[in-house]
N, C-alpha and C. Protein backbone atom coordinates (compact mmCIF):
# COMPACT_ATOMS: atom_id res chain seq x y z
N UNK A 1 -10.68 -50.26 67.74
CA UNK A 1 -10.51 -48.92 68.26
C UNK A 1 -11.65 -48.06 67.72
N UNK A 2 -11.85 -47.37 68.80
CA UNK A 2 -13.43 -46.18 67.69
C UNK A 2 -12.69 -45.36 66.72
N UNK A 3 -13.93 -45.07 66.01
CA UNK A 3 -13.56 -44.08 65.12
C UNK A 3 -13.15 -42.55 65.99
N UNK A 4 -12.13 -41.79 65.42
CA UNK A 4 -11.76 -40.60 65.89
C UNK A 4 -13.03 -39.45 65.50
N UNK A 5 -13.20 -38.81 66.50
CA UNK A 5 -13.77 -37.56 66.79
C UNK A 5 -13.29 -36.86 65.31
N UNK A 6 -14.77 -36.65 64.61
CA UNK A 6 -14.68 -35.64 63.64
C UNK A 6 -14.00 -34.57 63.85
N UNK A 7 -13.97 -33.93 64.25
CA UNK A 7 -13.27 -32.76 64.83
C UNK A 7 -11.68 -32.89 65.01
N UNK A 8 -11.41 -33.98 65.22
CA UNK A 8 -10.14 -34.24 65.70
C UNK A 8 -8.84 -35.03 63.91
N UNK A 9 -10.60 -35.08 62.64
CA UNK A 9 -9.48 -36.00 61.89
C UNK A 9 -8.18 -35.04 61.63
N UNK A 10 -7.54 -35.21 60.55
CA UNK A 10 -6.59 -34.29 59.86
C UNK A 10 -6.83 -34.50 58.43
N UNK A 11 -7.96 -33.87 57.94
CA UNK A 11 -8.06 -34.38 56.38
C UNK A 11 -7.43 -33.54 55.67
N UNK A 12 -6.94 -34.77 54.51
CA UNK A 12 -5.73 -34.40 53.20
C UNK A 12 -6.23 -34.05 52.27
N UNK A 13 -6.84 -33.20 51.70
CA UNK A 13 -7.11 -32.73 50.02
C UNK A 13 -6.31 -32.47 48.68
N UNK A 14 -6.18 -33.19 48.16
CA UNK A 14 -5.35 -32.76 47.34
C UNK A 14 -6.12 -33.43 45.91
N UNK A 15 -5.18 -33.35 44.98
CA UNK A 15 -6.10 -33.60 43.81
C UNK A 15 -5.89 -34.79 43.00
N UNK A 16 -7.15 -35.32 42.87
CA UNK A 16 -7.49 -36.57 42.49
C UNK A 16 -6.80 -37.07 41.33
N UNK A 17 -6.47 -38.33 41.95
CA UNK A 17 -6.04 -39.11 40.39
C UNK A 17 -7.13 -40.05 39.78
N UNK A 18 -7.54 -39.78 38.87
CA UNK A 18 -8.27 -40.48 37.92
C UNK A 18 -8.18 -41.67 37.02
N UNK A 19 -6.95 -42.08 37.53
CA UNK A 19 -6.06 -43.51 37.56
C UNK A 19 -6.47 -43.88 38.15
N UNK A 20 -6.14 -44.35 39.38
CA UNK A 20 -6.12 -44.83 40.70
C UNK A 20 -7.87 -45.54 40.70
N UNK A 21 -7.07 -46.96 41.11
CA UNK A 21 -8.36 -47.93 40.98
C UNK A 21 -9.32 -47.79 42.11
N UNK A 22 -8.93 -47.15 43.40
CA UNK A 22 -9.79 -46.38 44.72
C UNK A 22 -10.97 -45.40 44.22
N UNK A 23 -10.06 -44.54 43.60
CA UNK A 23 -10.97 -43.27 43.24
C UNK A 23 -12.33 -43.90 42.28
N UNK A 24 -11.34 -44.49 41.31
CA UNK A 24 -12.19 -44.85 39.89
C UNK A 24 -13.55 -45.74 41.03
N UNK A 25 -13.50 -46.84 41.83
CA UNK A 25 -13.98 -47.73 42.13
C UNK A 25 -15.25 -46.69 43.17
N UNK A 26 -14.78 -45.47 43.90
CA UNK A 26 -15.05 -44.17 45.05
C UNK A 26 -16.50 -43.74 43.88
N UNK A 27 -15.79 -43.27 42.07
CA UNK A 27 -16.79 -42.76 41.55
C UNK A 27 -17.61 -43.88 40.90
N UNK A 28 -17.55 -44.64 41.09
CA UNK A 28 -18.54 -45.50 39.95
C UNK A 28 -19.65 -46.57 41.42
N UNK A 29 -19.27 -46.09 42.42
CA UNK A 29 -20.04 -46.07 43.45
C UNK A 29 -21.15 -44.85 43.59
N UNK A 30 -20.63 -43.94 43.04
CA UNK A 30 -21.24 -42.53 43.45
C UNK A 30 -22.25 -42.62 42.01
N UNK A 31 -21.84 -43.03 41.39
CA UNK A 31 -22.55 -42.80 39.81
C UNK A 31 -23.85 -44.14 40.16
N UNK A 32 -23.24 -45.15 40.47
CA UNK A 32 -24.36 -45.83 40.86
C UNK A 32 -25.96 -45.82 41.78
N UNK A 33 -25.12 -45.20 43.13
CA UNK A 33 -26.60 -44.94 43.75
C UNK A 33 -26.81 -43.67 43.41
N UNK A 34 -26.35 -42.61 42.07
CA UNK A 34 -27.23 -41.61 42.08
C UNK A 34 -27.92 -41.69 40.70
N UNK A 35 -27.85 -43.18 40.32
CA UNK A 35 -28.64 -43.43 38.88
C UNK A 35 -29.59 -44.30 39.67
N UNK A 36 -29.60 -45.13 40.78
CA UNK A 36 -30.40 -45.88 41.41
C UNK A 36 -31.54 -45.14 42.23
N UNK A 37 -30.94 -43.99 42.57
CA UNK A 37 -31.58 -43.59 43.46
C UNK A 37 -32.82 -42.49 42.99
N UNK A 38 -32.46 -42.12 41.79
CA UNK A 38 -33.24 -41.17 40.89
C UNK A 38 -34.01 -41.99 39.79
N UNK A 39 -35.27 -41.19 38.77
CA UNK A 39 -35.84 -41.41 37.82
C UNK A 39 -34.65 -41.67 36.33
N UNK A 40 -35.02 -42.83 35.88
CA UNK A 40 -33.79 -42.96 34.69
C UNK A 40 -33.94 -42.19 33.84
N UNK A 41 -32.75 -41.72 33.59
CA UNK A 41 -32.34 -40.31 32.83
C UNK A 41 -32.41 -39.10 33.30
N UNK A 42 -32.50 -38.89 35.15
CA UNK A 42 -32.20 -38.06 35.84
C UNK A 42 -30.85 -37.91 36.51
N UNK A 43 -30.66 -38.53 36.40
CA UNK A 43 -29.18 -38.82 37.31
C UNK A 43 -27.96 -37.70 36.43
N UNK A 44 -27.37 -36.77 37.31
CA UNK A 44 -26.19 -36.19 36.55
C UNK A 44 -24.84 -36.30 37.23
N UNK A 45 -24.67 -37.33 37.79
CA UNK A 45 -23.26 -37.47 38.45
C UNK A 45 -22.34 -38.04 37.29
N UNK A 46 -21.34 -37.07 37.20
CA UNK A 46 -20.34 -37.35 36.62
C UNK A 46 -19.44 -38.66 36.75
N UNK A 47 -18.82 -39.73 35.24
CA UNK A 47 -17.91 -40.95 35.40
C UNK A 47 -17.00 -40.19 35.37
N UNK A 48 -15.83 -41.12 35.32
CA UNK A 48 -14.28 -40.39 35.10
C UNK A 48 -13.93 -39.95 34.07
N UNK A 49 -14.62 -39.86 32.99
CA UNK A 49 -14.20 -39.51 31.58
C UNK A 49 -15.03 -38.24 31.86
N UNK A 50 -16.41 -37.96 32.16
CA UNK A 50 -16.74 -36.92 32.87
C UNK A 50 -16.15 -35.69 33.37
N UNK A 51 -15.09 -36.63 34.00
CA UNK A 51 -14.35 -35.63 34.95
C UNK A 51 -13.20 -34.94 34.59
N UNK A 52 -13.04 -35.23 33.48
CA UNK A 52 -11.60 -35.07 32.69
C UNK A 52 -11.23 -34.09 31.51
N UNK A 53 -12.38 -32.93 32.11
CA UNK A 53 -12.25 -32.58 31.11
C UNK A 53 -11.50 -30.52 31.53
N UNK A 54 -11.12 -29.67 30.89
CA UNK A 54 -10.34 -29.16 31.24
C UNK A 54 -11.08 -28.05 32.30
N UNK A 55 -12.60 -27.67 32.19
CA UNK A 55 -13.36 -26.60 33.02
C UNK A 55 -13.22 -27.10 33.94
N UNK A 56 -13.11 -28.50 35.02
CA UNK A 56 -13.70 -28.94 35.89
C UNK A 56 -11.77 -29.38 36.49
N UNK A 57 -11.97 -29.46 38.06
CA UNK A 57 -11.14 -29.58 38.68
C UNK A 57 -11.77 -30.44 39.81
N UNK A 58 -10.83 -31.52 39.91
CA UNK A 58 -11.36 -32.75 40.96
C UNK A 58 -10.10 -32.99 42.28
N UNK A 59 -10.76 -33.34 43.38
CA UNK A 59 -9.93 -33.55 44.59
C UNK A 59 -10.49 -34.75 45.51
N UNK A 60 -9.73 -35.22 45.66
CA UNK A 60 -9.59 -36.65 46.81
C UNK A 60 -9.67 -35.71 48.36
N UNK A 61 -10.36 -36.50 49.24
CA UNK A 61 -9.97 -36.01 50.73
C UNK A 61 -9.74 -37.60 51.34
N UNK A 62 -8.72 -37.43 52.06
CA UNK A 62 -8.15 -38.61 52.71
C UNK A 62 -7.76 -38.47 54.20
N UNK A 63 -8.60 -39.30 55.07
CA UNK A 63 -7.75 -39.73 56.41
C UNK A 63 -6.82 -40.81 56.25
N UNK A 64 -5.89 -39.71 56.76
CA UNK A 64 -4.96 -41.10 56.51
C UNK A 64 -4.58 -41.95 55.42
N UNK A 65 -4.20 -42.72 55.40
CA UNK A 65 -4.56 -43.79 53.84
C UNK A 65 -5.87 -44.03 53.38
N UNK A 66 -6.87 -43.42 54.14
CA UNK A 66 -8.08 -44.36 53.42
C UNK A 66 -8.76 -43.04 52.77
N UNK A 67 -9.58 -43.31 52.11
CA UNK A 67 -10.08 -42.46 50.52
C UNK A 67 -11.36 -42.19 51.23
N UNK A 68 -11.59 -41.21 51.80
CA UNK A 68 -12.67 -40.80 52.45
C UNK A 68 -13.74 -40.14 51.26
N UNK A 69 -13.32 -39.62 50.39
CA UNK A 69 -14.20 -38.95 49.36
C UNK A 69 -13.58 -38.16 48.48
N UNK A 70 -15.02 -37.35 47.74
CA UNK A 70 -14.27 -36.89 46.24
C UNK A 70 -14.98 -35.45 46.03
N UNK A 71 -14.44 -34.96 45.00
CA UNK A 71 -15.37 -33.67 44.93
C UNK A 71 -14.99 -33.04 44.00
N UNK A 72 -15.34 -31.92 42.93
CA UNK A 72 -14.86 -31.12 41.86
C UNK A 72 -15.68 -30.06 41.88
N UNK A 73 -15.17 -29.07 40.89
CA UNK A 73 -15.60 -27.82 40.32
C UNK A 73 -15.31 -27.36 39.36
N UNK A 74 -16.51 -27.27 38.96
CA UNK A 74 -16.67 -27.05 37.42
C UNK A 74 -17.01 -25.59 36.60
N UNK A 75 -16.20 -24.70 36.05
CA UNK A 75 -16.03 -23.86 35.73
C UNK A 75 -17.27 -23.72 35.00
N UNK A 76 -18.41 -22.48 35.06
CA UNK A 76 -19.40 -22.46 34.11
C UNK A 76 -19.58 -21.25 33.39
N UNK A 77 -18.55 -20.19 34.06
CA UNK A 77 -18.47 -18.88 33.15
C UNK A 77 -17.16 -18.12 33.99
N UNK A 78 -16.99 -17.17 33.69
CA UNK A 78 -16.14 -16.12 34.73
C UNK A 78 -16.02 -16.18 35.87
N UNK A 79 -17.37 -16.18 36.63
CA UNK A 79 -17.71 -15.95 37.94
C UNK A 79 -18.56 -16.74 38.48
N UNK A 80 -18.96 -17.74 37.55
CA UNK A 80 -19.92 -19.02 38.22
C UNK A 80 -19.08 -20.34 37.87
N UNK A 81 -19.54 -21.13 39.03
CA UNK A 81 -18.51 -22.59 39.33
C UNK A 81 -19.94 -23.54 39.64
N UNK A 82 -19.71 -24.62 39.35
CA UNK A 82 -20.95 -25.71 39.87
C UNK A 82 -20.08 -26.70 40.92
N UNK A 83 -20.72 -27.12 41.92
CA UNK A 83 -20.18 -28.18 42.32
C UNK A 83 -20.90 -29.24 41.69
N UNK A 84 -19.09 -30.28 41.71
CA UNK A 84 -19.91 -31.76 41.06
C UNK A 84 -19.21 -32.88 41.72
N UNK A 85 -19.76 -34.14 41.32
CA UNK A 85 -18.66 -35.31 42.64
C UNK A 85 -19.15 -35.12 43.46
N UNK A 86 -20.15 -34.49 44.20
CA UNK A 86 -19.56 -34.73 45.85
C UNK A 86 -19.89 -36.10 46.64
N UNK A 87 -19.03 -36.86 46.89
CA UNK A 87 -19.54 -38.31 47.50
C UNK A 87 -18.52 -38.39 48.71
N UNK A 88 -19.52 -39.13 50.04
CA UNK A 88 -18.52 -39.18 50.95
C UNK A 88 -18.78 -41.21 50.75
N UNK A 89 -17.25 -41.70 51.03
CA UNK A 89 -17.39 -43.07 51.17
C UNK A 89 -18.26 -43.86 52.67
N UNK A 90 -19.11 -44.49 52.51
CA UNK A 90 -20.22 -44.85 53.64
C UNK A 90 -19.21 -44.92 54.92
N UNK A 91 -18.51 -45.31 54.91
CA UNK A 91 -17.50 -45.46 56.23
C UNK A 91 -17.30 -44.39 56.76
N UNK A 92 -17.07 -42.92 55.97
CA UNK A 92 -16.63 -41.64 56.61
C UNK A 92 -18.32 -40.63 56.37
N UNK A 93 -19.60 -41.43 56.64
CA UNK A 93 -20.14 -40.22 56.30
C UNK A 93 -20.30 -39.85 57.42
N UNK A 94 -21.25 -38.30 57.87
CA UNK A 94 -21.02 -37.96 58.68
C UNK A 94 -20.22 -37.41 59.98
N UNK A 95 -18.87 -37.65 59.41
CA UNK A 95 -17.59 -37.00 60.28
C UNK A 95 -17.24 -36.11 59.86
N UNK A 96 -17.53 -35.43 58.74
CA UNK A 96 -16.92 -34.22 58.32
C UNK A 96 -16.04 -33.84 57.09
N UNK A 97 -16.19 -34.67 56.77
CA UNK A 97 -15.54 -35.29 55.21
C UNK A 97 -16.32 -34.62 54.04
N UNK A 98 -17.73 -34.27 53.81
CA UNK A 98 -18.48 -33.68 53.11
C UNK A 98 -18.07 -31.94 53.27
N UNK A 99 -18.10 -31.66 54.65
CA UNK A 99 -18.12 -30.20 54.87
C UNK A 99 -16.75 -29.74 54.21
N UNK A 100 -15.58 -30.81 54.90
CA UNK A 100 -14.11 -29.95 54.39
C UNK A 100 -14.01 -30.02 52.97
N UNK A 101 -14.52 -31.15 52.26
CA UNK A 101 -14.42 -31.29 50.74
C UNK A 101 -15.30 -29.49 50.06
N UNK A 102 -16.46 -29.73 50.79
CA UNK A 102 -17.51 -28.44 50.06
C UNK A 102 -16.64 -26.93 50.69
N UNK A 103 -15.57 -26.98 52.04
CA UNK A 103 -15.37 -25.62 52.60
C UNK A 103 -13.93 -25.47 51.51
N UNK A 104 -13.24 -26.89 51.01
CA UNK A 104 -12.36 -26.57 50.22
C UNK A 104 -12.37 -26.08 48.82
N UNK A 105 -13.56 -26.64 47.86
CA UNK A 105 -14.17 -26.45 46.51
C UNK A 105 -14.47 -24.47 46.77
N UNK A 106 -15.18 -24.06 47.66
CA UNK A 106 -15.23 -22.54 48.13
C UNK A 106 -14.19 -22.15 48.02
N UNK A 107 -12.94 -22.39 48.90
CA UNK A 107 -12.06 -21.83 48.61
C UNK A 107 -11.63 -21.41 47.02
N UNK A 108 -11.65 -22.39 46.52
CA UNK A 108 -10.55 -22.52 45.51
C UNK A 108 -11.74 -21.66 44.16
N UNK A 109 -12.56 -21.77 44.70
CA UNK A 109 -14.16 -20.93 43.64
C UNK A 109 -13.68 -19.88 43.75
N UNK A 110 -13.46 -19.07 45.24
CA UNK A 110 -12.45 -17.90 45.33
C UNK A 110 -11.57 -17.36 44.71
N UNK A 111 -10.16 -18.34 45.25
CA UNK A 111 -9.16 -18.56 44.24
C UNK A 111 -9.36 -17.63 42.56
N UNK A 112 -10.20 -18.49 42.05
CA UNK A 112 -10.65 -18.27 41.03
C UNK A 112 -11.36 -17.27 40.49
N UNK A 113 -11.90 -16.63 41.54
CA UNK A 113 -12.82 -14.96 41.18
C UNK A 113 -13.50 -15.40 40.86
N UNK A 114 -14.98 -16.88 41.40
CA UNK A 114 -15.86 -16.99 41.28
C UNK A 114 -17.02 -16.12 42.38
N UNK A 115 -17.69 -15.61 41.87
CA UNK A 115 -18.56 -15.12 42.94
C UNK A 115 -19.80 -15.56 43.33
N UNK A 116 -20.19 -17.09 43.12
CA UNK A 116 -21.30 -17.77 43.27
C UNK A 116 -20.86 -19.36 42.96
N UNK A 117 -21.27 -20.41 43.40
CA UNK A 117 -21.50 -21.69 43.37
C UNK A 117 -22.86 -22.12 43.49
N UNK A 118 -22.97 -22.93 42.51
CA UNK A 118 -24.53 -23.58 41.86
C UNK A 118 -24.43 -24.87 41.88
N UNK A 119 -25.21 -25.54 42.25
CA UNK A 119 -25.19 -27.36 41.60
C UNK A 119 -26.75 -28.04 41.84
N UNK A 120 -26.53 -29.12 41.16
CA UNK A 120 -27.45 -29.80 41.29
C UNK A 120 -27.83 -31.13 41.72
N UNK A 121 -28.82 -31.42 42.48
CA UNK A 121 -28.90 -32.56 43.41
C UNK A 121 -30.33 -33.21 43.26
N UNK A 122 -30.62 -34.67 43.69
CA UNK A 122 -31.67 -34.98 43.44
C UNK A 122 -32.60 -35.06 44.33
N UNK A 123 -33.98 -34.96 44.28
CA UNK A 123 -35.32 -34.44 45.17
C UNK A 123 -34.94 -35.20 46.07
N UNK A 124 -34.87 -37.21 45.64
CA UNK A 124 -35.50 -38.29 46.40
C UNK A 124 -35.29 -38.23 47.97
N UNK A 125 -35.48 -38.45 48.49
CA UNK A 125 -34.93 -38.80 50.21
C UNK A 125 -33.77 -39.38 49.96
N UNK A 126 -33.02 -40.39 49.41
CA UNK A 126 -31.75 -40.38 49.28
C UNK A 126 -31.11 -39.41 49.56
N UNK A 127 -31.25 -38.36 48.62
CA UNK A 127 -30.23 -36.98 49.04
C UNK A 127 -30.47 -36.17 49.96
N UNK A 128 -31.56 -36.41 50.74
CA UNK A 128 -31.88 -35.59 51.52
C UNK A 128 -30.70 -35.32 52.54
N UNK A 129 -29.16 -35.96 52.97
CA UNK A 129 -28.43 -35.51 53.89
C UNK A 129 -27.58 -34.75 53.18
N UNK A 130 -28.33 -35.07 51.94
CA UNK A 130 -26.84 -34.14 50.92
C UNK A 130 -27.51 -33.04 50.78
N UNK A 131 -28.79 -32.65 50.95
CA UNK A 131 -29.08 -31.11 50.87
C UNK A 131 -29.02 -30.58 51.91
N UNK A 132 -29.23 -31.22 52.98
CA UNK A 132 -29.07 -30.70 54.70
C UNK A 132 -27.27 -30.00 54.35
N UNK A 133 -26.79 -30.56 54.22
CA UNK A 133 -24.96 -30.61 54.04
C UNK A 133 -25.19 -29.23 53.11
N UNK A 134 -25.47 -28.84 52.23
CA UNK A 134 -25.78 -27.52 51.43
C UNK A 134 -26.26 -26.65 52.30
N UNK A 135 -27.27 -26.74 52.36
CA UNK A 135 -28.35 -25.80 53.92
C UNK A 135 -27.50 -25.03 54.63
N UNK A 136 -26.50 -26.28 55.48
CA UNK A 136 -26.09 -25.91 56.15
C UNK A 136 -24.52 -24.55 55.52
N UNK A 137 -24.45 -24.63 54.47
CA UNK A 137 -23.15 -24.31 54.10
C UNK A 137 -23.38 -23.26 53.38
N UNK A 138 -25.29 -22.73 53.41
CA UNK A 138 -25.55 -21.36 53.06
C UNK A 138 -25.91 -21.09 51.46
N UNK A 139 -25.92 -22.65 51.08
CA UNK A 139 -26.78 -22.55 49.80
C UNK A 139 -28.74 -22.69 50.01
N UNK A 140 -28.75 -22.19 48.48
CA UNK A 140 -30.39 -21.71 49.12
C UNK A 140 -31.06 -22.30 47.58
N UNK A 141 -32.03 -22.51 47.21
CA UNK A 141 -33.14 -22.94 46.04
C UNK A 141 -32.49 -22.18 44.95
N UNK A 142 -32.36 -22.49 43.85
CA UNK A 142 -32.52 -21.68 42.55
C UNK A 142 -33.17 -21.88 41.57
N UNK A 143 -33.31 -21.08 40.52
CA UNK A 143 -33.53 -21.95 39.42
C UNK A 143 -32.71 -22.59 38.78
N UNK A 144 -33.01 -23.74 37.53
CA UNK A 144 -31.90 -24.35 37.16
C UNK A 144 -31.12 -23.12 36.42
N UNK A 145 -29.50 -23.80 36.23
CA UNK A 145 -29.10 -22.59 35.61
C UNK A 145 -28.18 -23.81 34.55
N UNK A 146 -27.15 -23.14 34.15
CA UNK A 146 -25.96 -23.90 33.27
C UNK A 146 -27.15 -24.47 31.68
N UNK A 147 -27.22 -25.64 31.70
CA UNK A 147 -27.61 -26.63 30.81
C UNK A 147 -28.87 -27.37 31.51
N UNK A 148 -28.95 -26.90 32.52
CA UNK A 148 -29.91 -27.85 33.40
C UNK A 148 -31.74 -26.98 32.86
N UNK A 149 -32.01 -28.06 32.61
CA UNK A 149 -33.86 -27.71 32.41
C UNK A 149 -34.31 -28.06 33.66
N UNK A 150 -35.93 -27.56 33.84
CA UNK A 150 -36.49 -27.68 35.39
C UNK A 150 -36.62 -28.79 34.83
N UNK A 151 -36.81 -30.02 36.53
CA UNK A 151 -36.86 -31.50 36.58
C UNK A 151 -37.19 -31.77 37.84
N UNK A 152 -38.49 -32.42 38.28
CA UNK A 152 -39.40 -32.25 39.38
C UNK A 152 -38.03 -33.55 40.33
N UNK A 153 -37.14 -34.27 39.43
CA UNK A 153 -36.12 -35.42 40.14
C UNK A 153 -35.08 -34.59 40.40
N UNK A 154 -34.57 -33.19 40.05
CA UNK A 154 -33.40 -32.20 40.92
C UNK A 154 -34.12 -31.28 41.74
N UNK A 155 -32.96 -30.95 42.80
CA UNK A 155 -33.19 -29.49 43.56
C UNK A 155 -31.65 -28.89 43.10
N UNK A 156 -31.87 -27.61 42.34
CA UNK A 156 -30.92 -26.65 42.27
C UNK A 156 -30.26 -25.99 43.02
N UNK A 157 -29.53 -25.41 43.56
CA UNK A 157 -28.94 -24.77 44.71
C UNK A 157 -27.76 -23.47 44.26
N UNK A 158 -28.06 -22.58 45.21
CA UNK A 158 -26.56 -21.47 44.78
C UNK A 158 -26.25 -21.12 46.01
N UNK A 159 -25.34 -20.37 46.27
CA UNK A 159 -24.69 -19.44 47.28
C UNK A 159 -23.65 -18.63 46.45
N UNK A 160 -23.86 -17.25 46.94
CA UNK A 160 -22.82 -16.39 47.02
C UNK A 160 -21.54 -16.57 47.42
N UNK A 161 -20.28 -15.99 47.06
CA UNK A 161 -19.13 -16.30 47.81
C UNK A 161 -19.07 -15.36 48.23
N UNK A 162 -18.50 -15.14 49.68
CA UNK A 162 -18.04 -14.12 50.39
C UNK A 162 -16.78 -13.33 49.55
């Protein structure tokens, strides 16, 4: 049967278990091609011990039963949040799985009385659909901010929250 019309999935967000041998197996996929894909000792994608810690808040998006992807936010002051995680599983990229994960992390930045989201991503062409996916969602260049030093292997990113 084809795959369903992006438009048409019904994706589930809710929040990640860090148990769960899917997720664990979802991030240590994500940790892999973004240590492969970058200069060693560039890579900042968070493991699960990473993720576990009390600033940062993580969420699963799911069609259906299957584990479409992951995503968090990471508290960096009052009013600033980083996104971190964001991985869509190769099967769901491109349907829309990236956007609802990044339109849900906004929300909840909201939620929170954040008034800006920052993160960081790497130069290579690898990421290049993952900065298009930002672009599009109204983040723009920054400098590094948080803990991050300039690094010719990241592109920084912010947006305002409405």
């Amino acid at each position: 049967m084809p795959p369903e019309p992006a438009d048409r999935i019904a994706w589930q967000i809710a929040p990640g278990d860090l148990s769960d041998p899917a997720v664990i197996a979802l991030l240590a996929t994500h940790l892999h091609h973004a240590r492969a894909e970058t200069a060693q000792g560039c890579a900042h994608a968070l493991d699960v011990e990473g993720l576990r810690t009390p600033d940062i808040r993580f969420w699963t998006i799911h069609a259906g039963d299957d584990l479409a992807g992951c995503g968090a936010l990471k508290r960096l002051s009052a009013d600033h949040g980083e996104v971190k995680s964001m991985h869509t599983a190769a099967a769901w990229r491109g349907r829309g799985a990236g956007s609802a994960m990044l339109d849900h992390i906004a929300a909840d930045a909201r939620r929170q009385g954040f008034a800006r989201l920052s993160l960081e991503t790497g130069s290579w062409d690898y990421f290049r659909p993952a900065r298009a996916l930002y672009a599009r969602h109204g983040f723009v260049a920054c400098a590094p901010f948080g803990d991050y030093a300039p690094e010719r292997n990241s592109v920084f990113l912010t947006r305002a929250l409405d």
